[in-house]
Protein backbone atom coordinates (compact mmCIF):
# COMPACT_ATOMS: atom_id res chain seq x y z
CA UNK A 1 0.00 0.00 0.00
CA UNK A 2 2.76 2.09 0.72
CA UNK A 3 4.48 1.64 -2.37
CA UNK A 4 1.16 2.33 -4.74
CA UNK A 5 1.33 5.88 -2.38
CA UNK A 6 4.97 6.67 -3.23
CA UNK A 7 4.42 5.74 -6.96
CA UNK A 8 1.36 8.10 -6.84
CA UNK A 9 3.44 10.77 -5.73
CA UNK A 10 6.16 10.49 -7.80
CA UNK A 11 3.48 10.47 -10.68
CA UNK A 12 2.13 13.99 -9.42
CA UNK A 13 5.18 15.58 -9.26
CA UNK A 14 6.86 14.54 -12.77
CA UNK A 15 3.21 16.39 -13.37
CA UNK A 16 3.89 19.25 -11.64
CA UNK A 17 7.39 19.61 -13.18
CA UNK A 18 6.48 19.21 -16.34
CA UNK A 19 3.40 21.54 -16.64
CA UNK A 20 6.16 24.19 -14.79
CA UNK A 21 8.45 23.27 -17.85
CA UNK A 22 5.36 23.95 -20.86
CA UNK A 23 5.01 26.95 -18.75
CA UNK A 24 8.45 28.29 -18.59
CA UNK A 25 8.86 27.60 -21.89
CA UNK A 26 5.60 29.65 -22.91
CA UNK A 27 6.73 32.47 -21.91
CA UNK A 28 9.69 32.85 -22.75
CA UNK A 29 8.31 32.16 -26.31
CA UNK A 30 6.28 34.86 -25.31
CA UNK A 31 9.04 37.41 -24.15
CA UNK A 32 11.14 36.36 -27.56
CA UNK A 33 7.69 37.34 -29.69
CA UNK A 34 7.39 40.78 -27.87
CA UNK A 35 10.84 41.51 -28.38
CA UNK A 36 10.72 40.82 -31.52
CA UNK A 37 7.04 42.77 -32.58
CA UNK A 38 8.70 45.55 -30.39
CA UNK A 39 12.15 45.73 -32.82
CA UNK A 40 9.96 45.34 -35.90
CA UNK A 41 7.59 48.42 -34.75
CA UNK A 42 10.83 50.87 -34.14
CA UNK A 43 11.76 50.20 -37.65
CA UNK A 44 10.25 53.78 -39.14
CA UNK A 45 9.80 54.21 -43.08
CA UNK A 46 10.10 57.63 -43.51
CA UNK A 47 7.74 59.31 -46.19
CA UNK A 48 7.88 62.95 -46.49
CA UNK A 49 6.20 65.53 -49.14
CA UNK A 50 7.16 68.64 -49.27
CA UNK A 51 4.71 71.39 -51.31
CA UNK A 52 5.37 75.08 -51.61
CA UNK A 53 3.83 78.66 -52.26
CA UNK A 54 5.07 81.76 -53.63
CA UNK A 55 3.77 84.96 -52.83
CA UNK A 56 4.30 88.58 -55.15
CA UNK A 57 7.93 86.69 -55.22
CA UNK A 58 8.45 88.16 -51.87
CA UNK A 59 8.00 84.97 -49.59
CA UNK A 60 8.39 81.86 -50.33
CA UNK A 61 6.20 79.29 -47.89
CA UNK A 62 7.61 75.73 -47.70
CA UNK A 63 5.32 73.32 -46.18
CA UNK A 64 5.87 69.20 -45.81
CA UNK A 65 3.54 66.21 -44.48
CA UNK A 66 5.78 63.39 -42.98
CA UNK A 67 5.15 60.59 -40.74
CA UNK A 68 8.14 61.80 -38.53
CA UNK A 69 7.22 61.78 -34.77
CA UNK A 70 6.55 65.18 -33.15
CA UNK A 71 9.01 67.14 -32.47
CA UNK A 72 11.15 66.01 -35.17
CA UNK A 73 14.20 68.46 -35.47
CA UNK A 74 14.65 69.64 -38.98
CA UNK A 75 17.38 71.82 -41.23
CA UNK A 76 15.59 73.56 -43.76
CA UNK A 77 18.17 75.53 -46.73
CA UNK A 78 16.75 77.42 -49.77
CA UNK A 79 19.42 77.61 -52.25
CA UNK A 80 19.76 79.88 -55.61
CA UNK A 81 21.10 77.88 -58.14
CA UNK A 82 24.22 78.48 -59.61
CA UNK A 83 24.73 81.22 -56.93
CA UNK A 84 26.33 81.13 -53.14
CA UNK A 85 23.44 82.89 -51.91
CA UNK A 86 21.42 80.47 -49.62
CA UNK A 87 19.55 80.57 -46.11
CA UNK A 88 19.22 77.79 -44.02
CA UNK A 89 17.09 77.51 -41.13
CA UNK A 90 15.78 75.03 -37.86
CA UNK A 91 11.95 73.32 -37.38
CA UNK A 92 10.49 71.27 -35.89
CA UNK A 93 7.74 68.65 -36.97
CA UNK A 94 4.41 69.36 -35.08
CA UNK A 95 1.72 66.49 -33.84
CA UNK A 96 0.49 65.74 -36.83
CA UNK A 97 3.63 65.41 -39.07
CA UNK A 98 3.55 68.61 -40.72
CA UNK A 99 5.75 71.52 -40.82
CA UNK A 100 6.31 75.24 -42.71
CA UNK A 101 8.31 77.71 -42.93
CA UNK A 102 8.47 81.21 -44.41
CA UNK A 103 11.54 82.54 -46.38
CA UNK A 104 11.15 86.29 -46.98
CA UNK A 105 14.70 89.05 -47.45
CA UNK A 106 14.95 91.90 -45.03
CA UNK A 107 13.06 95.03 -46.61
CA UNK A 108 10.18 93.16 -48.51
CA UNK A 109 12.06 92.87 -51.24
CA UNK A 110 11.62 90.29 -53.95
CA UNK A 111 13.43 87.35 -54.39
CA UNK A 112 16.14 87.18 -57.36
CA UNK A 113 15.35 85.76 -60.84
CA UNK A 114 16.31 82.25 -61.25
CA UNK A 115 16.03 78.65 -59.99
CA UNK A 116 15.74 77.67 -56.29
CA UNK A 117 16.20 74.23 -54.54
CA UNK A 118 14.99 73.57 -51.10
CA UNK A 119 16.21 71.11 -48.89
CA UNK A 120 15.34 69.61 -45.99
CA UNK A 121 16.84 67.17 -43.86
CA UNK A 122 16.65 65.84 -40.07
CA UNK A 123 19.07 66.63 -37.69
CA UNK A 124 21.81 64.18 -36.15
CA UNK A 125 20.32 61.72 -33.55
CA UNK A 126 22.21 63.51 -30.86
CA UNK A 127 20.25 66.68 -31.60
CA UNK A 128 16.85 65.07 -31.28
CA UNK A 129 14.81 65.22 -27.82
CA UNK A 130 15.27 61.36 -26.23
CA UNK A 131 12.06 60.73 -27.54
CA UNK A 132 12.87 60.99 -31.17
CA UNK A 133 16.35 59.33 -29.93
CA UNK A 134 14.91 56.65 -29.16
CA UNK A 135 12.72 56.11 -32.21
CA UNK A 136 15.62 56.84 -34.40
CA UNK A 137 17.57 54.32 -33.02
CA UNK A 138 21.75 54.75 -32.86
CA UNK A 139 22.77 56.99 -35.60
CA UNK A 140 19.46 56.52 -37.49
CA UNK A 141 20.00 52.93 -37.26
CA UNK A 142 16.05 52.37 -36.96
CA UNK A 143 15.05 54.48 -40.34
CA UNK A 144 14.26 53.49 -43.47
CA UNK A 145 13.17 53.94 -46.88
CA UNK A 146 13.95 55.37 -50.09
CA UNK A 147 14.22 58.88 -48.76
CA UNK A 148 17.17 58.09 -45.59
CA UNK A 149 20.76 58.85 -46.97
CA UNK A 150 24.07 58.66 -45.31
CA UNK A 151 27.23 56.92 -43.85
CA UNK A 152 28.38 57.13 -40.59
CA UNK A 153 24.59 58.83 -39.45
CA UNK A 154 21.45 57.40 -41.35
CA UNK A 155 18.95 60.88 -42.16
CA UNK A 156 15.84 61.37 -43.79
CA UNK A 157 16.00 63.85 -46.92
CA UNK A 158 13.54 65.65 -49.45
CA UNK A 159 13.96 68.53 -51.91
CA UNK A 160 12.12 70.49 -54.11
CA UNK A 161 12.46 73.13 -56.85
CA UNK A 162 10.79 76.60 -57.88
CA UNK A 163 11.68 79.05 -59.85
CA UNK A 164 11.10 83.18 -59.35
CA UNK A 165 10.09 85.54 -62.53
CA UNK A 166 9.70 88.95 -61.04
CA UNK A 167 8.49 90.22 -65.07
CA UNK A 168 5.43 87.62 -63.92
CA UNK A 169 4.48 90.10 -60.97
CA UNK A 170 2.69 93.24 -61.08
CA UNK A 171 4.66 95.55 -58.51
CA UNK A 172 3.59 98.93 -57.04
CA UNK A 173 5.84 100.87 -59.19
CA UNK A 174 3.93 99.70 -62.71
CA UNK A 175 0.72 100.84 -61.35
CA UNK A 176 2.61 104.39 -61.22
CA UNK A 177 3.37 107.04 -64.60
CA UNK A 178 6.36 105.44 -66.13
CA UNK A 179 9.18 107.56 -67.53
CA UNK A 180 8.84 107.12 -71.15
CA UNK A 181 12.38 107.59 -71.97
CA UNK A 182 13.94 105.38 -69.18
CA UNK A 183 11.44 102.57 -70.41
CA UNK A 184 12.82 102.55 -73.88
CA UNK A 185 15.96 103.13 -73.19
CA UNK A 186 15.67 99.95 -70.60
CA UNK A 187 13.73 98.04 -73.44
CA UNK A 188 16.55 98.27 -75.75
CA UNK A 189 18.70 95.98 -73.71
CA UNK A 190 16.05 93.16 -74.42
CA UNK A 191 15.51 91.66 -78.07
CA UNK A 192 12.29 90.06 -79.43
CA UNK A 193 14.38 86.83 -79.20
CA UNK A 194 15.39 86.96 -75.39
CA UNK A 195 11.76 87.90 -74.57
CA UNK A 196 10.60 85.16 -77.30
CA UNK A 197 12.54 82.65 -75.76
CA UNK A 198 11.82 83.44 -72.33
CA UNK A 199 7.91 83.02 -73.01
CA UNK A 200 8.60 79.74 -74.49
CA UNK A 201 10.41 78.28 -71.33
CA UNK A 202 8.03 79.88 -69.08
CA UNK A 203 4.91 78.27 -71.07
CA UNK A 204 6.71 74.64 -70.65
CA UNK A 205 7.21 74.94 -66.74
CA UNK A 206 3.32 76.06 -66.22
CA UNK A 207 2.52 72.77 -68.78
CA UNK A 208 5.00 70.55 -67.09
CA UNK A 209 3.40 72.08 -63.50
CA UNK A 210 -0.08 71.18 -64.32
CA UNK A 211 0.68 67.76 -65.82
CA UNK A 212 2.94 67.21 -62.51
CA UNK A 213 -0.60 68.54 -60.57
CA UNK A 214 -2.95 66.12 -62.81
CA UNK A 215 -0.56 63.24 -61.71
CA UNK A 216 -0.38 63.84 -58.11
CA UNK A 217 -4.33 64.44 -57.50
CA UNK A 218 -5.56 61.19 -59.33
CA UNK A 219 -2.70 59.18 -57.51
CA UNK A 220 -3.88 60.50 -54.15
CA UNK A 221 -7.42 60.68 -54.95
CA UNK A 222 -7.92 56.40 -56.14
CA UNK A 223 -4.74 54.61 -55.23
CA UNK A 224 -5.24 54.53 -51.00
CA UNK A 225 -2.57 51.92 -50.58
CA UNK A 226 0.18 54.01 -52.74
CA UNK A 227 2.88 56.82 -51.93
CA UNK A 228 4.57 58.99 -54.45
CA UNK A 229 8.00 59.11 -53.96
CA UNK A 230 8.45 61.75 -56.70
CA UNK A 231 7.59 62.72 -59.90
CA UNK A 232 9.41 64.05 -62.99
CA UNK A 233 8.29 65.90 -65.75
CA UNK A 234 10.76 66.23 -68.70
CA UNK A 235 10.31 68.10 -72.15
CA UNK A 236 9.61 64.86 -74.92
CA UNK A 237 12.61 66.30 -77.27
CA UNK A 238 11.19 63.86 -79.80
CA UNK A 239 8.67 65.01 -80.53
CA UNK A 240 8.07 67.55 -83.07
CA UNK A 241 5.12 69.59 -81.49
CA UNK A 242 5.97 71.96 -78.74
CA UNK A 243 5.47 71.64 -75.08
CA UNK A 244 4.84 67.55 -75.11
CA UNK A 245 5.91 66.12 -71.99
CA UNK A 246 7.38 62.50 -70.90
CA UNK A 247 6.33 61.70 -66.91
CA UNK A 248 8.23 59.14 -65.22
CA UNK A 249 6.42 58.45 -61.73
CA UNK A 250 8.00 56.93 -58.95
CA UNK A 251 5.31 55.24 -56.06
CA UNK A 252 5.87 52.69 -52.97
CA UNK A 253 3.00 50.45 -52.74
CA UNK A 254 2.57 49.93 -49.16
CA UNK A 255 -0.08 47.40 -48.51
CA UNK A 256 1.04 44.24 -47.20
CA UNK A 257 0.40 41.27 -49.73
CA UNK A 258 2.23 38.60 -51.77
CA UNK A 259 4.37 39.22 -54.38
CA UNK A 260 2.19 38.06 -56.82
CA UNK A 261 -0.94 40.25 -55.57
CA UNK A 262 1.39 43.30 -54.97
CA UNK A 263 2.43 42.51 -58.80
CA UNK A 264 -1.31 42.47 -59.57
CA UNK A 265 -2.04 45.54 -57.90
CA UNK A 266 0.57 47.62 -59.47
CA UNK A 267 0.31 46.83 -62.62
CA UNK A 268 -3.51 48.00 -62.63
CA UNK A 269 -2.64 51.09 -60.96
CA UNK A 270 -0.02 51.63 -63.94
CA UNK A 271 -2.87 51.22 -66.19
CA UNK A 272 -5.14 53.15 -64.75
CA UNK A 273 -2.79 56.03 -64.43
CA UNK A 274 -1.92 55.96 -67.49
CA UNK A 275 -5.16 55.66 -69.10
CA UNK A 276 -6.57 58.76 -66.62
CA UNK A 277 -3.74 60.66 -68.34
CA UNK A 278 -3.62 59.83 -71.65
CA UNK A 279 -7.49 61.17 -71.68
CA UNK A 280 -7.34 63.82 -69.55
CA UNK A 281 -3.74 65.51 -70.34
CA UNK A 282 -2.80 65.38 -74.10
CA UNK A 283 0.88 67.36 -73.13
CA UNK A 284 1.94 63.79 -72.02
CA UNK A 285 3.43 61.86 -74.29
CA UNK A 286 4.97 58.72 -72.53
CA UNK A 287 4.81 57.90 -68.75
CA UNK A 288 7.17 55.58 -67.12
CA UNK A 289 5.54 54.33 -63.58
CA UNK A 290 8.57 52.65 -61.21
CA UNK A 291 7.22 50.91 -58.31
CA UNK A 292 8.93 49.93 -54.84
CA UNK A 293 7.03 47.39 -52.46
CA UNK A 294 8.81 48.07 -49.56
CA UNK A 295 6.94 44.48 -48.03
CA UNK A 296 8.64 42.63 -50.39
CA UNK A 297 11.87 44.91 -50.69
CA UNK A 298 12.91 47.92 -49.13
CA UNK A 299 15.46 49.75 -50.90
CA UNK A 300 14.89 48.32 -54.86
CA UNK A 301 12.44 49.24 -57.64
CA UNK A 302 10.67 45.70 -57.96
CA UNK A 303 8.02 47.26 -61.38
CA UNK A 304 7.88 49.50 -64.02
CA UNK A 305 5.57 50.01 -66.53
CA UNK A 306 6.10 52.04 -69.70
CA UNK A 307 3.24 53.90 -72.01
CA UNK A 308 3.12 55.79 -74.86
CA UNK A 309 0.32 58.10 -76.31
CA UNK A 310 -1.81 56.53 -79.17
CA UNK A 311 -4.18 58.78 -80.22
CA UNK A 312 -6.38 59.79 -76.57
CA UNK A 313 -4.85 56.64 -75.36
CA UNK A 314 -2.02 54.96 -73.66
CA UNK A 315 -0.92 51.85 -74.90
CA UNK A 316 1.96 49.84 -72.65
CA UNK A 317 5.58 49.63 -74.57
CA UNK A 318 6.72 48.13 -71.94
CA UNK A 319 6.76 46.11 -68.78
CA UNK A 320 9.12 44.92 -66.25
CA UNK A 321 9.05 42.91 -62.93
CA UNK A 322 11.01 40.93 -60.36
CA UNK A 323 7.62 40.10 -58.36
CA UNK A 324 5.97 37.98 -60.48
């Protein structure tokens, strides 16, 4: 009797131990899984968009969207091209992701004729608040995307351009009684070519603007699951009408999915595009679409599709995959 008691108990414990043991194990599966999910959530890839505004050419208003966390530190340099005149600046991202800032000179004075870049960039880690540090990761080890650049220090980058044409603005002094004589005598420093050829360039930007527009509201407006990474409008120097445009269209498809539905998707984006464009903008001539899926790859372009204007349509010249 005593030895069916003993083997009872020995049976009970080995029990015991081993439901300890399932436990145990459990969670420290479970630690190793919320380690893990938290890594995987610090990973942050960066999207900003950066839009701007010109006013009388006397301010110029940057403002960007981002998914940056607030407080974000930011540089922020407007550069004249091929000049050393620039003016660089500090922000900071607000709640929401968003930011501006106003560039204006002392006096009220207009801006100079010409090209201007603006760039913006985040500040090294160090300079962040330990909140941001922390998101960031060591030297921007925890950002990613197609807009981080850098060695030593990862950062998140975006530019855009504008241009200033002061004979475009209406100033004060027009509205006034002009001195004949000084007006001709200023005219004569202009012939009908310069003025010929500057109404010609300044025709192509505004076409090349509203076809960069067109592209940017019908992406935002159908394709929920997309991101433009830019856009580029060039001058179609092939063609023999003036002001015909080639697009080439860079987006990050972000929903998660297999290759072979990501592949899916794109490509009927890329059609769709493309068809709302060849019917609604007849300035475009060709549009390239170039697709990342960060899902499947981070860093490369994984699509592209190629079009080219048949009549009011686009027909596809040519496609190109690794997802399929």
């Amino acid at each position: 009797m005593n030895y069916l008691k003993t083997f009872l108990f020995m049976i009970l414990c080995a029990l015991f131990l081993s439901a300890c043991g399932k436990a145990e194990n459990t969670s420290t599966s479970n630690s190793s899984k919320k380690e893990e999910s938290i890594e995987t959530k610090k990973k942050l890839n960066v999207k900003i968009t950066l839009d701007k505004e010109i006013t009388n050419n006397k301010i110029i208003i940057l403002s960007g969207k981002s998914n940056l966390p607030k407080d974000t530190k930011l540089r922020i340099r407007l550069e004249q091209k091929n000049s050393h005149k620039n003016s660089i600046v500090n922000t900071a991202v607000q709640k929401d992701g968003s930011f501006e800032y106003k560039f204006f000179n002392e006096g009220d004075t207009v801006f100079d004729d010409g090209k201007y870049i603006i760039y913006v960039e985040t500040l090294p880690v160090l300079e962040q608040t330990e909140v941001v540090q922390e998101l960031f990761g060591d030297n921007g080890s925890n950002l990613s995307g197609s807009q981080i650049s850098g060695d030593s220090e990862l950062k998140a980058t975006a530019e855009i351009n504008l241009k200033i044409n002061n004979s475009e603005v209406i100033s004060e002094e027009e509205t006034l009684p002009k001195d004949t004589d000084a007006e001709e005598e200023k005219n004569e420093d202009y012939t009908s070519e310069e003025v010929e050829d500057n109404s010609e360039e300044d025709e192509l930007d505004m076409v090349k603007d509203d076809a960069k527009i067109e592209i940017k509201t019908i992406i935002e407006e159908n394709y929920k699951t997309t991101s433009i990474e830019k856009i580029e409008i060039n001058e179609d120097m092939g063609s023999n009408e003036n002001n015909k445009l080639i697009a080439l269209v860079y987006l990050s498809f972000d929903a998660l999915n297999t290759s072979k539905t990501a592949y899916n998707m794109v490509e009927m984006y890329s059609d769709d595009l493309a068809a709302n464009i060849g019917k609604d903008n007849d300035t475009v001539n060709q549009i390239a679409v170039f697709w990342k899926v960060p899902y499947i790859d981070e860093d490369e372009t994984v699509a592209k599709f190629s079009y080219e204007r048949s009549g009011e349509q686009m027909k596809i010249t040519d496609k190109v995959s690794s997802l399929k």
